[in-house]
C-alpha atoms as a PDB file:
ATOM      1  CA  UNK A   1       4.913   7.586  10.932  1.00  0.00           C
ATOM      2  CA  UNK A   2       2.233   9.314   8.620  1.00  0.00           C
ATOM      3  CA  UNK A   3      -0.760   7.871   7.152  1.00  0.00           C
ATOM      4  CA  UNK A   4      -0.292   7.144   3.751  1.00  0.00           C
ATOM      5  CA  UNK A   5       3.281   7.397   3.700  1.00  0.00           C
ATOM      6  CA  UNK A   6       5.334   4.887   1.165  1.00  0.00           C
ATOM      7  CA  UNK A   7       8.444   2.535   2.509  1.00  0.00           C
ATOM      8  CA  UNK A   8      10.901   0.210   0.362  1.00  0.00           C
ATOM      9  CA  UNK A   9       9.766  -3.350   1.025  1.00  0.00           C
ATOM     10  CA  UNK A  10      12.146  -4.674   3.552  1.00  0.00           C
ATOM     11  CA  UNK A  11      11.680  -8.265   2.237  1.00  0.00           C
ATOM     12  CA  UNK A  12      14.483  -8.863  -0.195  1.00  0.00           C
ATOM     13  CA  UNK A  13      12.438 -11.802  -1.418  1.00  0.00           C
ATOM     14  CA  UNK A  14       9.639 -10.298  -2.305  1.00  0.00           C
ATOM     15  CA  UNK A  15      10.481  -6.780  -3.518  1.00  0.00           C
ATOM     16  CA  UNK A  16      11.462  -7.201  -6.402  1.00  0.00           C
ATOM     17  CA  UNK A  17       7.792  -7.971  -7.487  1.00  0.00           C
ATOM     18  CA  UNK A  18       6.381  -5.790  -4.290  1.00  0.00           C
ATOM     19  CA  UNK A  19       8.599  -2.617  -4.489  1.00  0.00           C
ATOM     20  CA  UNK A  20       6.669  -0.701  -1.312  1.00  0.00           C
ATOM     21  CA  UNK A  21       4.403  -0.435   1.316  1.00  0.00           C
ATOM     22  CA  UNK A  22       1.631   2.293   2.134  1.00  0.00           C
ATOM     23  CA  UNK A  23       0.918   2.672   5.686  1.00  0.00           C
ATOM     24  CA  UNK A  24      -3.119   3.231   5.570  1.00  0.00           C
ATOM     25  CA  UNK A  25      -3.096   2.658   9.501  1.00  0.00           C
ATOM     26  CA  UNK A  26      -4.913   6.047  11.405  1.00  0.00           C
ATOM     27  CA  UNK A  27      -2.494   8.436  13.563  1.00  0.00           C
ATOM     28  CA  UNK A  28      -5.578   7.655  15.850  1.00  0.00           C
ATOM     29  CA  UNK A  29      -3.999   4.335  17.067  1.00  0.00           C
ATOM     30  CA  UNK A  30       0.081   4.998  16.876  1.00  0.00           C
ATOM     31  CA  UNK A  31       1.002   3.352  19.946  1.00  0.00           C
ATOM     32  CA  UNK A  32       0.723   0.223  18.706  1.00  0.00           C
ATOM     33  CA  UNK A  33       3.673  -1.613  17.920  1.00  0.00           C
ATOM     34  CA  UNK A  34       2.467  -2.581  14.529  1.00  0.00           C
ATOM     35  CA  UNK A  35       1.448  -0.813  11.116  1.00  0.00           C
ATOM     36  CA  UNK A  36      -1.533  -1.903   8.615  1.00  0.00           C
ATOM     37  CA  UNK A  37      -0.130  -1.799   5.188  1.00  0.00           C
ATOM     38  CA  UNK A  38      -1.035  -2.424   1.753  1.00  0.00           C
ATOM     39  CA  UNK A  39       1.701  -3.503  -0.777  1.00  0.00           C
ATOM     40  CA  UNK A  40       2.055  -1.646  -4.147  1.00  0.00           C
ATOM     41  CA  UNK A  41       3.019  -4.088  -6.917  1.00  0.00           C
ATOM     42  CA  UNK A  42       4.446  -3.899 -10.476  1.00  0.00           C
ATOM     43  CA  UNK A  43       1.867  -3.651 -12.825  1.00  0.00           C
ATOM     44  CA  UNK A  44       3.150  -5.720 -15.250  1.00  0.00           C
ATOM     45  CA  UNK A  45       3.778  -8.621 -13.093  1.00  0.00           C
ATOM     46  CA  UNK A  46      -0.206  -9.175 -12.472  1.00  0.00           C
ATOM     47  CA  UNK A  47      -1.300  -8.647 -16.380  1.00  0.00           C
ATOM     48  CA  UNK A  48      -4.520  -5.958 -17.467  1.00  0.00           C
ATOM     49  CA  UNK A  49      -6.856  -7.876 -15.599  1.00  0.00           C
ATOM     50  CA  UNK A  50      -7.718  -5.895 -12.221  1.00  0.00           C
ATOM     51  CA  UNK A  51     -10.355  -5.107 -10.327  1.00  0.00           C
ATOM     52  CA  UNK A  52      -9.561  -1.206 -10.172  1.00  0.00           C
ATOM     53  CA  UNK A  53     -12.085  -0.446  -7.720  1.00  0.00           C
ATOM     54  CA  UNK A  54     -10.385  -3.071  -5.471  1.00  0.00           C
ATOM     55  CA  UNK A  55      -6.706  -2.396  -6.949  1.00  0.00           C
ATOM     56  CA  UNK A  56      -6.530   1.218  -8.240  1.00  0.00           C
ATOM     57  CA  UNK A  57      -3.034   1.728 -10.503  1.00  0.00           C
ATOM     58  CA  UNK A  58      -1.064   4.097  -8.981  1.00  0.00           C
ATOM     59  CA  UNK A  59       1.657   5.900 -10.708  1.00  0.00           C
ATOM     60  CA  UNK A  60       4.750   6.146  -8.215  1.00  0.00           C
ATOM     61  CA  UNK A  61       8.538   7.279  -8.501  1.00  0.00           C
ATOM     62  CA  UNK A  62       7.891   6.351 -12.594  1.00  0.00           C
ATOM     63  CA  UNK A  63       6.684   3.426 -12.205  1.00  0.00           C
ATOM     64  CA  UNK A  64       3.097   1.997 -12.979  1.00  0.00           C
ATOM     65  CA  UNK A  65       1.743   0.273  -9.731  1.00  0.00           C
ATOM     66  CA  UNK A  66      -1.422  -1.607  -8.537  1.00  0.00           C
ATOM     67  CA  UNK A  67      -2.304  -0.803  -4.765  1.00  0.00           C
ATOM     68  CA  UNK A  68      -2.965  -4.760  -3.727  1.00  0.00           C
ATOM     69  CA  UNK A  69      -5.769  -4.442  -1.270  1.00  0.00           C
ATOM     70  CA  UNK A  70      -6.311  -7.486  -0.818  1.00  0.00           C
ATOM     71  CA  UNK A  71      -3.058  -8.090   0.432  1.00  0.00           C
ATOM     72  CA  UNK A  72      -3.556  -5.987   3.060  1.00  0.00           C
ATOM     73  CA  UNK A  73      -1.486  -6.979   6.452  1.00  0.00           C
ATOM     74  CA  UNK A  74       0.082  -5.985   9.682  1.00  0.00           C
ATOM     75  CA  UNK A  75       3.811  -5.976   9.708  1.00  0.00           C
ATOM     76  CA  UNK A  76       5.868  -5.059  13.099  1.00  0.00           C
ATOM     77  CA  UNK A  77       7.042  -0.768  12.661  1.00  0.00           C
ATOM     78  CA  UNK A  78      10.364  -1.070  13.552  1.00  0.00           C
ATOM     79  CA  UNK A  79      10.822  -3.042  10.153  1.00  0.00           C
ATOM     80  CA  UNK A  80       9.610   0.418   8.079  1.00  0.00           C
ATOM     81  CA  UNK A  81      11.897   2.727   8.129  1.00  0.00           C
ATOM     82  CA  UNK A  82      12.875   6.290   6.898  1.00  0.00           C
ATOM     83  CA  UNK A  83       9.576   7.015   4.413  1.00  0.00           C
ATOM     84  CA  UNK A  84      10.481   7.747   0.498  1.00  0.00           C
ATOM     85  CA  UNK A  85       7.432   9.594  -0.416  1.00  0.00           C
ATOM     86  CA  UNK A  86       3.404   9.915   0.711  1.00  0.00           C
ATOM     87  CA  UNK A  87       0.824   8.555  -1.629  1.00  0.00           C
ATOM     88  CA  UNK A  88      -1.755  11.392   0.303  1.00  0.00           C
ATOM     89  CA  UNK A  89      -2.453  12.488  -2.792  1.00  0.00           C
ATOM     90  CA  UNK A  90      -4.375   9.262  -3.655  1.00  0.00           C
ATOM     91  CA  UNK A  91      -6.136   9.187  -0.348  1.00  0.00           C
ATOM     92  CA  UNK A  92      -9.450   8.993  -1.968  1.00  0.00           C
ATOM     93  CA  UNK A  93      -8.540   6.085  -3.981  1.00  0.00           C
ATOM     94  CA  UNK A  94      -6.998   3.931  -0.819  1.00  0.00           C
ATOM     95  CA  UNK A  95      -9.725   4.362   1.102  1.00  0.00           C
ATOM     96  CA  UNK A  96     -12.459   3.716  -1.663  1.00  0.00           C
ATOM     97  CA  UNK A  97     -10.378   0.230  -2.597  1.00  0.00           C
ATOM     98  CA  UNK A  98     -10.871  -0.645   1.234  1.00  0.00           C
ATOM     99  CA  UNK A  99     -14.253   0.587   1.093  1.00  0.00           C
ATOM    100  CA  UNK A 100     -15.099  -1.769  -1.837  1.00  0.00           C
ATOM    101  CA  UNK A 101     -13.293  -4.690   0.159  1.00  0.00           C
ATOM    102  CA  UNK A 102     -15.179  -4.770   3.058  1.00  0.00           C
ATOM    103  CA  UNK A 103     -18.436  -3.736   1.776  1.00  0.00           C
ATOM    104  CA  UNK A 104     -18.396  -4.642  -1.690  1.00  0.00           C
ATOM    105  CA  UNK A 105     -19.518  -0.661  -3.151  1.00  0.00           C
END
């Protein structure tokens, strides 16, 4: 499992409105059983308002996305399976939303 990495939801309830998961947890600390992740959600299911220092919009397989921080949770690692894509490429932006989270700049 990479950092940054993007996997389907595996909650049938919930995908629909929560299509993925980033893993944001460090290589550093793989042996744990478990995998911090943040959920991407459908833009257009959480209107214009966002805090996009907290929520950046991410643009992913077509679709426009918000990167819901606050959400932020552990889920076990056997449930993520086979990655569809990395969201490296926004690295910057991940770790500047949980920047602003905990610290508030």
């Amino acid at each position: 499992m990479r950092q940054f990495d993007v996997y389907p939801n595996p909650n049938p309830r919930t995908r629909d409105t929560y299509p993925y998961l980033v893993d944001i947890q460090s290589p550093l600390i793989s042996e744990l059983a478990t995998r911090i992740v943040i959920p991407l959600g459908r833009r257009s299911r959480f209107g214009a308002d966002s805090m996009a220092g907290l929520m950046p919009a991410i643009e992913y397989a077509g679709e426009q996305l918000l990167l819901l921080t606050p959400q932020i949770a552990a889920m076990p690692a056997k449930l993520l399976q086979d990655p569809i894509g990395s969201l490296n490429h926004f690295r910057a932006d991940i770790i500047a939303s949980l920047d602003f989270a905990v610290s508030g700049v």
